[in-house]
C-alpha atoms as a PDB file:
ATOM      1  CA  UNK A   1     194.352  63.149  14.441  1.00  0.00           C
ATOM      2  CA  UNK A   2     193.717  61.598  17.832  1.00  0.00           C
ATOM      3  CA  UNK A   3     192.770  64.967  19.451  1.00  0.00           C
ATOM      4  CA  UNK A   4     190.042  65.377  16.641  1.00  0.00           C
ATOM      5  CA  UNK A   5     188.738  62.284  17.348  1.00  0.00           C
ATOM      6  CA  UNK A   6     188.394  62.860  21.337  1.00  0.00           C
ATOM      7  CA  UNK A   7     186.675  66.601  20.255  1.00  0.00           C
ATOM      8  CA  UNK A   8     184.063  64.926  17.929  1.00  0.00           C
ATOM      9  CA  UNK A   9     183.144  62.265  20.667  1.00  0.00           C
ATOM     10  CA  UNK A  10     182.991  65.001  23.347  1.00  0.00           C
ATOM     11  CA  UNK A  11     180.289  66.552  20.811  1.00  0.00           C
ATOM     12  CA  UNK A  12     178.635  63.619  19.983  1.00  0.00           C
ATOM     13  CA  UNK A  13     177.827  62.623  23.746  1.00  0.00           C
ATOM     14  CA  UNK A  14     176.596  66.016  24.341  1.00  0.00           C
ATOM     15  CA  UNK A  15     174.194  66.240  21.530  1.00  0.00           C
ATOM     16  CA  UNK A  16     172.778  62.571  22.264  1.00  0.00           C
ATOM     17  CA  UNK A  17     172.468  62.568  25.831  1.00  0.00           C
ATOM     18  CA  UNK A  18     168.814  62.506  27.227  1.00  0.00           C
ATOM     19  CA  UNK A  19     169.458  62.813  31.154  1.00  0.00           C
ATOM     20  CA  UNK A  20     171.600  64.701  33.269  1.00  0.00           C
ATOM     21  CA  UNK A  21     172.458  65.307  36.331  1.00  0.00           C
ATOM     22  CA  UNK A  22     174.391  67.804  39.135  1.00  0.00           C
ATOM     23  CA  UNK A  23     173.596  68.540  42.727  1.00  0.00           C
ATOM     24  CA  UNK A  24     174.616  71.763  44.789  1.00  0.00           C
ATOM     25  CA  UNK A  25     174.771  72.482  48.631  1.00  0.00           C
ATOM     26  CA  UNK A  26     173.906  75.874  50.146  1.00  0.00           C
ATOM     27  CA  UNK A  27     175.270  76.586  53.303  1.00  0.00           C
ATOM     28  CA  UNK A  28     172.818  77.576  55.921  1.00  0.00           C
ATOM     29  CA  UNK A  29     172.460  81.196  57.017  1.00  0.00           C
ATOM     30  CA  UNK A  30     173.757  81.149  60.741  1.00  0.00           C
ATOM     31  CA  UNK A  31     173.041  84.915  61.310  1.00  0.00           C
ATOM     32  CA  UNK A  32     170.174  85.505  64.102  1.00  0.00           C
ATOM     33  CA  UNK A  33     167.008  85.602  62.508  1.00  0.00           C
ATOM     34  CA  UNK A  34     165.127  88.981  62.825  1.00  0.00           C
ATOM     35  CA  UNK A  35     161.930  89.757  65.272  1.00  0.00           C
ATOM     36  CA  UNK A  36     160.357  93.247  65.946  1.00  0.00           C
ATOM     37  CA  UNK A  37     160.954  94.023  69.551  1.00  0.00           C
ATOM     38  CA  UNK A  38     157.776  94.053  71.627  1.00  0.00           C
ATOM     39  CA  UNK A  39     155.270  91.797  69.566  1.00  0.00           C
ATOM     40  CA  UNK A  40     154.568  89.781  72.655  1.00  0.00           C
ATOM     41  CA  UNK A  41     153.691  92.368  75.049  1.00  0.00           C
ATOM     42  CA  UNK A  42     150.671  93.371  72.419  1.00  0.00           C
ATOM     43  CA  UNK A  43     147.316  92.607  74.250  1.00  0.00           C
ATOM     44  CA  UNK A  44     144.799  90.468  72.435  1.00  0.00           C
ATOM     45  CA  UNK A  45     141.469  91.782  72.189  1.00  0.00           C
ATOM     46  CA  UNK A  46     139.056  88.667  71.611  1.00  0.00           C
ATOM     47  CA  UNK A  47     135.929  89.989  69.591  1.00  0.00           C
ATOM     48  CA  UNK A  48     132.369  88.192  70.771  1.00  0.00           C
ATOM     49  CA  UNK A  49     128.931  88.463  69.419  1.00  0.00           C
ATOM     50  CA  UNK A  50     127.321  90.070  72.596  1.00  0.00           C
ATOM     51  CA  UNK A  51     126.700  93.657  71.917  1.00  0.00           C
ATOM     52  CA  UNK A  52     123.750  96.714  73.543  1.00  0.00           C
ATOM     53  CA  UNK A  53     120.231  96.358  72.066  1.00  0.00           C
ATOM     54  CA  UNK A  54     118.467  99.245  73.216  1.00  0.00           C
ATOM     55  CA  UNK A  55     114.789  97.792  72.756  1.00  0.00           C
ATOM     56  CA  UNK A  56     116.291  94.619  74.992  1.00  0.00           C
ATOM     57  CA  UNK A  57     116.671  97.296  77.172  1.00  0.00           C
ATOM     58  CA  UNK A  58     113.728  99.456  76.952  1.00  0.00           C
ATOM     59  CA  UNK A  59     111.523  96.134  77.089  1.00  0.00           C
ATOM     60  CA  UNK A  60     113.665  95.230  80.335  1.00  0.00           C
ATOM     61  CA  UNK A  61     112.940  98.701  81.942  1.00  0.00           C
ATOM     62  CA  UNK A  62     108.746  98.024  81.372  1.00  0.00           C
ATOM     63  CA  UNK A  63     108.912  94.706  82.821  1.00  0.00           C
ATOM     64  CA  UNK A  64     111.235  96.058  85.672  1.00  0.00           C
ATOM     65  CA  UNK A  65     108.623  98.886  86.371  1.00  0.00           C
ATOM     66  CA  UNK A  66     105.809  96.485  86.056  1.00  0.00           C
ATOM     67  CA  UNK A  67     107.277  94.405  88.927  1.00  0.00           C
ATOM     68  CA  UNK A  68     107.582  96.980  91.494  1.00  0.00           C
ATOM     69  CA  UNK A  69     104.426  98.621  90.514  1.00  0.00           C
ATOM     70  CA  UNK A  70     100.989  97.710  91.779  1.00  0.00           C
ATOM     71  CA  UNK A  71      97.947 100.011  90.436  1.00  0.00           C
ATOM     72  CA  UNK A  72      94.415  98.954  91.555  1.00  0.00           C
ATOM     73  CA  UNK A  73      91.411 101.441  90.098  1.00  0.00           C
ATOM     74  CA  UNK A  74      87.886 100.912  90.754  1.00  0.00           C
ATOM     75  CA  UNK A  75      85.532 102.796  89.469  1.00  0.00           C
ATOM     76  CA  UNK A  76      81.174 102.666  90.928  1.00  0.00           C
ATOM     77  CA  UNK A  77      78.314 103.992  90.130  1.00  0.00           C
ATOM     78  CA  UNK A  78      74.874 102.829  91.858  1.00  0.00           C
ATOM     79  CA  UNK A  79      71.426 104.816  91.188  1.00  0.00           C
ATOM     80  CA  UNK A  80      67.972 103.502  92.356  1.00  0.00           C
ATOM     81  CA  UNK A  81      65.176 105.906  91.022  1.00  0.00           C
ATOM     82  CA  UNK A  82      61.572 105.161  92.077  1.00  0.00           C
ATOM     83  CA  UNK A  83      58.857 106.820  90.540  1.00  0.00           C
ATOM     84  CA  UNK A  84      54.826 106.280  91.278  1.00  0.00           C
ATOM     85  CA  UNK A  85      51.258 107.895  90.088  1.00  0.00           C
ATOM     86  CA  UNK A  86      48.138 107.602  91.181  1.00  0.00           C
ATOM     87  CA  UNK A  87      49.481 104.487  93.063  1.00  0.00           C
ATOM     88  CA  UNK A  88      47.324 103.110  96.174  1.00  0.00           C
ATOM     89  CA  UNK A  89      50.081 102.870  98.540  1.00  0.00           C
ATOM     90  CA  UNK A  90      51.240 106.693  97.467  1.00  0.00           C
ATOM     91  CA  UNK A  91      52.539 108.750  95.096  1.00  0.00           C
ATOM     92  CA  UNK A  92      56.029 109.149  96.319  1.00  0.00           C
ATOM     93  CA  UNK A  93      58.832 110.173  93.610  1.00  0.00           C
ATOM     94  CA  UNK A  94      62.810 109.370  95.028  1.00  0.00           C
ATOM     95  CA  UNK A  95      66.062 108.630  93.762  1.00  0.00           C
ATOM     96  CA  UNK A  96      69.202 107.499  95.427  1.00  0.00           C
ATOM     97  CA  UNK A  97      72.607 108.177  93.323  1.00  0.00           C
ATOM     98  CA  UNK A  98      76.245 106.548  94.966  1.00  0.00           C
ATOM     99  CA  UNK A  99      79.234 106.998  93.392  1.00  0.00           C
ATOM    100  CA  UNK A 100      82.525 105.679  94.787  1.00  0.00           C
ATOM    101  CA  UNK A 101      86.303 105.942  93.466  1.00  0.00           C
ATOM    102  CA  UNK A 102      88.552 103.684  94.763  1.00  0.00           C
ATOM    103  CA  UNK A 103      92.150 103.872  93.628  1.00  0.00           C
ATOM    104  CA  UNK A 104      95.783 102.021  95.278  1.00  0.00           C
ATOM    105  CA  UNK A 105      99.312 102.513  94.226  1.00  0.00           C
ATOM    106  CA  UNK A 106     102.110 100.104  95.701  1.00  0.00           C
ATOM    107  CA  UNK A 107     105.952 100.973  94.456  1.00  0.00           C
ATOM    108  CA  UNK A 108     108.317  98.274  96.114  1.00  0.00           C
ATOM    109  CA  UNK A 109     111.897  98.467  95.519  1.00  0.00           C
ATOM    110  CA  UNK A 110     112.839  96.073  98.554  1.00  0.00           C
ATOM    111  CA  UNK A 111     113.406  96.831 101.338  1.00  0.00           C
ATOM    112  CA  UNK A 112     111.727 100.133 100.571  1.00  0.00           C
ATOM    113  CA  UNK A 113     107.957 100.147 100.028  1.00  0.00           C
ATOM    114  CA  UNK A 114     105.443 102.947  99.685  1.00  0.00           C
ATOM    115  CA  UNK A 115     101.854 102.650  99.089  1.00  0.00           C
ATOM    116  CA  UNK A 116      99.422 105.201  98.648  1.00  0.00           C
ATOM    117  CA  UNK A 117      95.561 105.462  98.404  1.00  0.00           C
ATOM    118  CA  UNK A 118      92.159 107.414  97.255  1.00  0.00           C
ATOM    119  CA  UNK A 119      89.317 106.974  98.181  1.00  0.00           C
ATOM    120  CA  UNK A 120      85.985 108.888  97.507  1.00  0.00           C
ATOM    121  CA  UNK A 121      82.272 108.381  98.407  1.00  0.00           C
ATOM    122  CA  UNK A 122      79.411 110.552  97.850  1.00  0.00           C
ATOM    123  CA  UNK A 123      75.905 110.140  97.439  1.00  0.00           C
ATOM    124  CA  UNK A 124      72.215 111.889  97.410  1.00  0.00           C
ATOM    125  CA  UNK A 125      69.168 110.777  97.923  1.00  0.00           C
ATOM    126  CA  UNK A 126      65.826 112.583  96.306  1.00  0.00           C
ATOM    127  CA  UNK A 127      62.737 112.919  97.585  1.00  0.00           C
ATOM    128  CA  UNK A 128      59.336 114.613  96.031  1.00  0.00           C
ATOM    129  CA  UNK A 129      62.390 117.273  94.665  1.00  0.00           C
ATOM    130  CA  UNK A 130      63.791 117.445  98.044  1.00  0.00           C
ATOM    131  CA  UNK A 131      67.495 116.486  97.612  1.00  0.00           C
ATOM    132  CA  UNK A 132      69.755 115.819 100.437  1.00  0.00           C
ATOM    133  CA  UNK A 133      73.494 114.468 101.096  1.00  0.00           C
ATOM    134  CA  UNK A 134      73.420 111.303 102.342  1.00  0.00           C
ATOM    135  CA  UNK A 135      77.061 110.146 102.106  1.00  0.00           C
ATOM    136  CA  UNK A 136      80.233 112.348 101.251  1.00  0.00           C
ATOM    137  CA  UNK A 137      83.479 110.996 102.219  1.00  0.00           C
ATOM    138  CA  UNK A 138      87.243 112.326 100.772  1.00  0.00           C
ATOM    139  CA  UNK A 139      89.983 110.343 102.026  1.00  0.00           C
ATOM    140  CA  UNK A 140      93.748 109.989 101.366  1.00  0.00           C
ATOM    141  CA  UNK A 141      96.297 108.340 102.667  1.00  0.00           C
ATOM    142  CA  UNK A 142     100.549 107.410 101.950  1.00  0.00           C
ATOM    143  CA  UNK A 143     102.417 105.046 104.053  1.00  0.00           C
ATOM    144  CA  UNK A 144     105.720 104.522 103.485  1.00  0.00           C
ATOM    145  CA  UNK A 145     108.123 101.576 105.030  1.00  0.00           C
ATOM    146  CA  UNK A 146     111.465  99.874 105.045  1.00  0.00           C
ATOM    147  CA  UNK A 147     111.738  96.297 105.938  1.00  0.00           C
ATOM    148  CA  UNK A 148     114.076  95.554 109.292  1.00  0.00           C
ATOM    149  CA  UNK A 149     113.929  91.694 109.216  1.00  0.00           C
ATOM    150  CA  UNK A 150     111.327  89.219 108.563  1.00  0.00           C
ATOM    151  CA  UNK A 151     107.584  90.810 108.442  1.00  0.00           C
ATOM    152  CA  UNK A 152     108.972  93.844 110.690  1.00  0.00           C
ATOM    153  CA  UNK A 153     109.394  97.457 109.324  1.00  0.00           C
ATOM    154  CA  UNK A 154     109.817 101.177 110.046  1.00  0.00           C
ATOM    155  CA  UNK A 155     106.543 102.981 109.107  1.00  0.00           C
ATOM    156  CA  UNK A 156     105.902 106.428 108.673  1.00  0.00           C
ATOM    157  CA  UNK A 157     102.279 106.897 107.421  1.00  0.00           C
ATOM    158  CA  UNK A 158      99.563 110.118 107.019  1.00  0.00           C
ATOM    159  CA  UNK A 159      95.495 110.271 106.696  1.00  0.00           C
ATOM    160  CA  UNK A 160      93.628 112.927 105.429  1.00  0.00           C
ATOM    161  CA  UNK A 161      89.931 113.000 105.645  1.00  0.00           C
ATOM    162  CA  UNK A 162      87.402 115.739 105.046  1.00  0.00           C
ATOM    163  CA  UNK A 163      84.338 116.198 102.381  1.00  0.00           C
ATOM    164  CA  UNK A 164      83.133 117.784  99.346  1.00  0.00           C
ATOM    165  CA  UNK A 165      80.254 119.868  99.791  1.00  0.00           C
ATOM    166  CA  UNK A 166      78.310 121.377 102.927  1.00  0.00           C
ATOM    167  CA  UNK A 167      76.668 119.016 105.585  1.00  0.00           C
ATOM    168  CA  UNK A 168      73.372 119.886 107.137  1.00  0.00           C
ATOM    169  CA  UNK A 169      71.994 119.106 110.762  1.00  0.00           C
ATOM    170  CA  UNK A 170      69.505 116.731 108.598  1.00  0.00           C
ATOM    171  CA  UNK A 171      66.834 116.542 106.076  1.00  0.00           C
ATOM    172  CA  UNK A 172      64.183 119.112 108.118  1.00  0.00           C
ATOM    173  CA  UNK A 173      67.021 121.148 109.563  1.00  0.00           C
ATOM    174  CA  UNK A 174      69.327 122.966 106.784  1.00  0.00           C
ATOM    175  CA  UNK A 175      71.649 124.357 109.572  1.00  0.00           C
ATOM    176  CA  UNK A 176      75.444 123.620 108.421  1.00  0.00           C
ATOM    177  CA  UNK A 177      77.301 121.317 110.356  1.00  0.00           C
ATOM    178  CA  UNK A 178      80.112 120.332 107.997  1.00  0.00           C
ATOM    179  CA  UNK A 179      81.895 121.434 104.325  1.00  0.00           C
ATOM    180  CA  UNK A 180      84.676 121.094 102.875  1.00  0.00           C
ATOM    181  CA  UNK A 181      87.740 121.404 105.122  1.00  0.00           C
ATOM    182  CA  UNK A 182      85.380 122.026 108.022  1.00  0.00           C
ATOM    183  CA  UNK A 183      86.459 119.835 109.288  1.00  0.00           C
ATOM    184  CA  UNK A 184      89.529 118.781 107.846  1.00  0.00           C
ATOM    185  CA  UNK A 185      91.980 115.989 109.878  1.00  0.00           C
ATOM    186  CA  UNK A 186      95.178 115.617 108.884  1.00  0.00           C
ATOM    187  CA  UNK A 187      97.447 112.676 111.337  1.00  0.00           C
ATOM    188  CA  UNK A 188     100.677 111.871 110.634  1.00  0.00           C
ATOM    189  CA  UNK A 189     102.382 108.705 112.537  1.00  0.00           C
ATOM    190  CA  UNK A 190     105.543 107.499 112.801  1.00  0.00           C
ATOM    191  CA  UNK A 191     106.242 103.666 114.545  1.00  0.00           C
ATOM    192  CA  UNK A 192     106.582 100.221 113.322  1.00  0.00           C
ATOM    193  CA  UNK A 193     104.543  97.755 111.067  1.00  0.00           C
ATOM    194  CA  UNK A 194     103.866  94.186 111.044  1.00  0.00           C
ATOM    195  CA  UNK A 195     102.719  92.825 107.981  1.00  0.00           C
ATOM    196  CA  UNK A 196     104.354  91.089 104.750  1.00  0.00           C
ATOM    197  CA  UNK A 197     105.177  93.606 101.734  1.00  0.00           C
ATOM    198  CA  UNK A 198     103.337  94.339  99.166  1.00  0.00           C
ATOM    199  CA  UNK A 199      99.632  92.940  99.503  1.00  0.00           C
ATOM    200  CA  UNK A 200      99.874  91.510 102.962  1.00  0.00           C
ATOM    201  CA  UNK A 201      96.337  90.362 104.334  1.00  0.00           C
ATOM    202  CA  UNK A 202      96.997  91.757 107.475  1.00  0.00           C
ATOM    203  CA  UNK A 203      98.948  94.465 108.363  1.00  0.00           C
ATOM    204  CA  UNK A 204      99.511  96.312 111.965  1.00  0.00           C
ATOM    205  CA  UNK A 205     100.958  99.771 112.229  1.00  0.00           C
ATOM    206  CA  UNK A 206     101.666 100.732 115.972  1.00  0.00           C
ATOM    207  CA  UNK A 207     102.908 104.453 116.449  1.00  0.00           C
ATOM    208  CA  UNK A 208     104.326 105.750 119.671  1.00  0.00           C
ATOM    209  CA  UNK A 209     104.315 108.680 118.501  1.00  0.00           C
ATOM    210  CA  UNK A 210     101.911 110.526 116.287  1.00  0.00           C
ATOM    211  CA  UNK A 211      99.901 114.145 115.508  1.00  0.00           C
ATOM    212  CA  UNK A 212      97.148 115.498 114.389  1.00  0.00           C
ATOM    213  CA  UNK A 213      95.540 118.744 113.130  1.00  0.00           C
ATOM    214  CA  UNK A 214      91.740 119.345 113.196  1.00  0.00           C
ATOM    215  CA  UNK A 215      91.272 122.358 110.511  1.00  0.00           C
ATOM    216  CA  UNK A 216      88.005 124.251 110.690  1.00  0.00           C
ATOM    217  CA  UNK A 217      87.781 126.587 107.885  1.00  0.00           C
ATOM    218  CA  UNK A 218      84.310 127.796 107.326  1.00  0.00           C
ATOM    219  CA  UNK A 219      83.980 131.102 109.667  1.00  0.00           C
ATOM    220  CA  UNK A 220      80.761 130.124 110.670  1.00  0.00           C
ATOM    221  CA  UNK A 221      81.593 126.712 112.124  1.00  0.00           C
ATOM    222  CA  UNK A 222      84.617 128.264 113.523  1.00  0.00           C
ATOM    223  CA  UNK A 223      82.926 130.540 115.309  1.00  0.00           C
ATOM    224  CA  UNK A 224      80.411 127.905 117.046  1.00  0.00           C
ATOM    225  CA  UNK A 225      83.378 126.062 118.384  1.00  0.00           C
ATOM    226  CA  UNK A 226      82.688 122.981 115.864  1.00  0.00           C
ATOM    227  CA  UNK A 227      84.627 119.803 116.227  1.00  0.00           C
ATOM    228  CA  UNK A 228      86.913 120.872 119.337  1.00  0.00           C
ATOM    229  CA  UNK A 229      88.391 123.701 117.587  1.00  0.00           C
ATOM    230  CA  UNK A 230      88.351 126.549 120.012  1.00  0.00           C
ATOM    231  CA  UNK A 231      85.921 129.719 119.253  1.00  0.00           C
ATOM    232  CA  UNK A 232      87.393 132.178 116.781  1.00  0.00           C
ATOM    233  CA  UNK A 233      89.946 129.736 115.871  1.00  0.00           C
ATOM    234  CA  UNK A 234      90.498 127.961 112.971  1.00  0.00           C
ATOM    235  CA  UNK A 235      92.957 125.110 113.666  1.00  0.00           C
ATOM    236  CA  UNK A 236      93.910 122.583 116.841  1.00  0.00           C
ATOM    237  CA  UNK A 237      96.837 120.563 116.977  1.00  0.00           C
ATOM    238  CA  UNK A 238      97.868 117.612 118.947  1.00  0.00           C
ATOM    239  CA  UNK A 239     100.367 114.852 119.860  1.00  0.00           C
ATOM    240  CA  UNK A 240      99.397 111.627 121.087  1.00  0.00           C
ATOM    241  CA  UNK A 241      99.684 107.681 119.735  1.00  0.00           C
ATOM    242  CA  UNK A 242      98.013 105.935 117.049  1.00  0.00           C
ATOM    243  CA  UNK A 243      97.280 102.443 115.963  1.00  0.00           C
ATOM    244  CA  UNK A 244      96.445 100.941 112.432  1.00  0.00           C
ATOM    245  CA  UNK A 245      95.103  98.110 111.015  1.00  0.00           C
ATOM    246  CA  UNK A 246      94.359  96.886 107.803  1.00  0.00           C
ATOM    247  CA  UNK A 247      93.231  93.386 106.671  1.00  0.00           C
ATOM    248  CA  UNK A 248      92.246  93.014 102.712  1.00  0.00           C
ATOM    249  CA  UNK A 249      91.776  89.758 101.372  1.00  0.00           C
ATOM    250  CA  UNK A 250      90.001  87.920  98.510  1.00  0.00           C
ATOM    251  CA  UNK A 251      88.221  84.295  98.589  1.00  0.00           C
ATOM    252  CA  UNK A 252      86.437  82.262  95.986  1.00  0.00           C
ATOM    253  CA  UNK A 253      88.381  82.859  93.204  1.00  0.00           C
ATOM    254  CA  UNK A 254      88.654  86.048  93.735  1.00  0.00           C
ATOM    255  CA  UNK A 255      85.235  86.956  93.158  1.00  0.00           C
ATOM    256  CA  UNK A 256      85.008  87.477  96.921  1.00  0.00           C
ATOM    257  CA  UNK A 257      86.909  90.459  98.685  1.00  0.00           C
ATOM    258  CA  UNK A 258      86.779  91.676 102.118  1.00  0.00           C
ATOM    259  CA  UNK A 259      88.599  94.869 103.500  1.00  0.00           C
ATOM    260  CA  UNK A 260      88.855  96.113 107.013  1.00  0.00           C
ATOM    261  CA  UNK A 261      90.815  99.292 108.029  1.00  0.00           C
ATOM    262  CA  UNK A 262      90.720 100.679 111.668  1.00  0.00           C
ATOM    263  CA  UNK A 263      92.353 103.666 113.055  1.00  0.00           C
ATOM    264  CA  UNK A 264      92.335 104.810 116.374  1.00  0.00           C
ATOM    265  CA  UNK A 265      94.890 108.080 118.112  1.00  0.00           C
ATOM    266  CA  UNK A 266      94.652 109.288 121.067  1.00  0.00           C
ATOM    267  CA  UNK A 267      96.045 112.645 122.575  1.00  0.00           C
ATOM    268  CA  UNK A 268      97.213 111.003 126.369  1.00  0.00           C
ATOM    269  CA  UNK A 269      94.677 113.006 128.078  1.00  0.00           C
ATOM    270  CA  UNK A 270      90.658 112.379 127.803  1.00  0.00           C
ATOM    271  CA  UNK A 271      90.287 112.637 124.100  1.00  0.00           C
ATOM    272  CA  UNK A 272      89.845 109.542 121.709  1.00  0.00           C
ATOM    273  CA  UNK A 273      88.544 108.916 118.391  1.00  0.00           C
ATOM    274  CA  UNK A 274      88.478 105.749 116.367  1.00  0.00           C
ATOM    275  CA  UNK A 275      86.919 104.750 112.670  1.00  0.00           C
ATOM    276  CA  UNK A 276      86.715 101.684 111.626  1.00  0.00           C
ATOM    277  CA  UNK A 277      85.692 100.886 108.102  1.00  0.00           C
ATOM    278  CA  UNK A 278      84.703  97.798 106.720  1.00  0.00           C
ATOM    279  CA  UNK A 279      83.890  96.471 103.073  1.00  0.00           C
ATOM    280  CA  UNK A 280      82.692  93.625 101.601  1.00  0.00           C
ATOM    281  CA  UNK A 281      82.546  93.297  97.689  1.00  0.00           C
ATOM    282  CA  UNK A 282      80.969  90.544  95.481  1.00  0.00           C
ATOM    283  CA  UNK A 283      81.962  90.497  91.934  1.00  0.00           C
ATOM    284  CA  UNK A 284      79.045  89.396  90.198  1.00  0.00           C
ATOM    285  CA  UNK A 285      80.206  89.875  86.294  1.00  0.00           C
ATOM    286  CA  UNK A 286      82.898  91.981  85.173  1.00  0.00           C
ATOM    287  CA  UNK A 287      80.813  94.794  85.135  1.00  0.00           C
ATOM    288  CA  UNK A 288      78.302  94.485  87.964  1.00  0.00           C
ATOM    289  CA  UNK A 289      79.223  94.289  91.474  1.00  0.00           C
ATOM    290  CA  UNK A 290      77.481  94.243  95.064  1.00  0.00           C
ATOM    291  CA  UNK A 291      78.888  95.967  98.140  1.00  0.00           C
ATOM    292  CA  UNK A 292      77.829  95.811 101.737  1.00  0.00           C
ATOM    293  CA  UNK A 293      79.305  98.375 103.768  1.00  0.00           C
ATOM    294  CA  UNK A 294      79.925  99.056 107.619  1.00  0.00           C
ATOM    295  CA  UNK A 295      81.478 102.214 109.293  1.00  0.00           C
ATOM    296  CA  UNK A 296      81.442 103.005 112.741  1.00  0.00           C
ATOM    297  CA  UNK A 297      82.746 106.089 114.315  1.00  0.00           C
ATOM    298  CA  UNK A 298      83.801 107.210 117.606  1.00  0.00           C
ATOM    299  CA  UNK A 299      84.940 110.742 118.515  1.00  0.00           C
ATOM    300  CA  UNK A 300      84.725 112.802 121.900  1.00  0.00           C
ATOM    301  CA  UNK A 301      84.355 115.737 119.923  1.00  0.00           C
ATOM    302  CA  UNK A 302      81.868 114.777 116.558  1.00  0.00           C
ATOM    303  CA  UNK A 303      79.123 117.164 116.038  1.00  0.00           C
ATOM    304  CA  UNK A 304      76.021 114.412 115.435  1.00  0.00           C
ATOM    305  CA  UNK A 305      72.698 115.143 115.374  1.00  0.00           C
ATOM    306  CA  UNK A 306      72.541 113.377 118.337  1.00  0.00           C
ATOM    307  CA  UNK A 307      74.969 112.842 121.039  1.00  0.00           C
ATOM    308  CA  UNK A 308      76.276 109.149 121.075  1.00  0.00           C
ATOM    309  CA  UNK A 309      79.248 107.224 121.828  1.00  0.00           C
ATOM    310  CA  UNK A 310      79.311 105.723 117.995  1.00  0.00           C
ATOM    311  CA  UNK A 311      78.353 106.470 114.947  1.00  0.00           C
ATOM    312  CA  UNK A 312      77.960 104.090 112.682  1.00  0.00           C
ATOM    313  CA  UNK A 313      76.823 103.907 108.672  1.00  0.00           C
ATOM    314  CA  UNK A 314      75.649 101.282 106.824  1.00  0.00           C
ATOM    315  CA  UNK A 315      74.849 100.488 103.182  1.00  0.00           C
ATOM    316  CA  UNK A 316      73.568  97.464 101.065  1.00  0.00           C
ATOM    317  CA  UNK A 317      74.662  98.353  97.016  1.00  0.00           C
ATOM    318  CA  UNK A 318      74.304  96.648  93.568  1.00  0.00           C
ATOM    319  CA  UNK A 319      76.614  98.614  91.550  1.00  0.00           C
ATOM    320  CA  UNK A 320      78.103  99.433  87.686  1.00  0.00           C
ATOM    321  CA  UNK A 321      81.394  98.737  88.563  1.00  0.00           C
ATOM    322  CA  UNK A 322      84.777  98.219  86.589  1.00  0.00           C
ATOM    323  CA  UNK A 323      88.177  96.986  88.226  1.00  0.00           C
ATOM    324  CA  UNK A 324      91.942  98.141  86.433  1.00  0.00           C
ATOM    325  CA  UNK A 325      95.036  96.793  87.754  1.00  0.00           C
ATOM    326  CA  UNK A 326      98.344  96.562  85.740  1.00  0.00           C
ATOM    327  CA  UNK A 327      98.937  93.074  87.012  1.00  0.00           C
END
């Protein structure tokens, strides 16, 4: 009887009990935890937003190309036609026609330089019908230099000057005296330069040493002995020293602009030439200019009409004109 009673209340605690309770303890795992061998030696590759833009780099290629570049082109054309009838003072009919090309290209890559230029003149002047040649000029020259220190450099330069069409003896006397390549001077110098670069206003170029070659190649000039070229002969060649100088600057806003380029050589012995060109240009709107021009010219050898000591040219110009530069 008593052990029924103890099973009942055994069953009748279980069934009416709300809470409960019992706790457990897990040993900790002492075994040595597992690590892949080598996962600190793997390099870590950070990841950034900077990445290659080709048009970043194609617009930095143009702006590189536009700082070592300096193109100047100038364009002219000057005509003065006068025509009269029945006029009291006389019926003379003339017309005067100029055209010039000027054109400059500077590539600097420091302490390299190398500058090159064009430039063209030729003009005729028309009388009653009678035309004539009164100005016809074709020169070219390169210079190229690398800076030393400061304002000096190497300089190795060249000058080529010659004309277009055939020169007469003047406008009453048709005899030839010049064409194209007759003559033809080619120098070539090699020394040192003074002068900042690019676009220095003055600029010295002394050459120790230098050469040039007088080319005659019309037959008939050639066979007069023009322009110290022996008779028969067709070229003359010769080594001597040379000096340069150039001064270009611009005043008033740059409205005003003044050039001056002299070039002298000498062969050591008794034979000297020198030109010296000067220019003087007045913008007067973008489109119309004024020139006033100045060359003198000294050569042992020239065939003038007259023999002189200097030659000189001169020339007062209002002028279509039109200047291009890239900066």
């Amino acid at each position: 009887m008593n052990v029924l009673k103890t099973i009942l209340l055994l069953i009748f605690m279980i069934c009416f009990t709300t809470e409960s309770f019992s706790q457990f303890t897990i040993a900790k795992d002492k075994s040595k935890e597992f690590r892949p061998k080598g996962i600190d030696s793997v390099n870590r590759i950070e990841i950034t937003n900077d990445y290659f833009s080709p048009a970043k780099r194609a617009a930095e290629k143009r702006q590189q190309r536009k700082d070592r570049n300096y193109i100047e082109f100038i364009p002219k054309l000057s005509f003065n036609p006068i025509q009269a009838e029945y006029w009291k003072e006389g019926d003379v009919n003339s017309f005067t026609g100029y055209v010039h090309l000027y054109f400059k290209h500077i590539y600097t890559n420091n302490p390299f330089s190398f500058e090159y230029k064009f430039d063209s003149k030729y003009g005729l002047n028309s009388i009653d019908g009678d035309v004539f040649k009164n100005l016809d000029v074709l020169n070219l020259n390169a210079q190229a230099t690398w800076v030393i220190k400061g304002h000096w450099s190497y300089a190795i330069s060249s000058n080529f000057i010659s004309q277009f069409s055939k020169g007469e003896a003047s406008r009453t006397d048709d005899r030839m005296v010049s064409n194209f390549m007759s003559p033809g001077i080619v120098d070539v110098a090699g020394g040192l330069k003074y002068g900042k670069l690019p676009g220095t206003s003055l600029a010295v170029i002394l050459s120790p040493i230098a050469g040039r070659i007088v080319v005659v190649s019309s037959d008939t000039l050639s066979n007069q002995g023009y322009h110290g070229v022996e008779k028969g002969k067709h070229t003359k060649t010769s080594l001597g020293s040379s000096l340069s100088l150039n001064f270009d600057r611009k005043f008033a806003k740059n409205k005003l602009r003044f050039r001056s380029e002299l070039y002298s050589f000498t062969n050591w012995d008794e034979i000297y030439t020198a030109r010296w060109k000067n220019t003087l240009d007045l913008d007067i709107t973008k489109f119309l200019s004024t020139s006033l021009y100045l060359e003198m010219y000294y050569d042992d050898l020239a065939e003038t009409p007259q023999k002189t000591l200097v030659a000189y040219y001169t020339s007062l110009t209002i002028a279509l004109s039109y200047k291009f530069t890239n900066k």
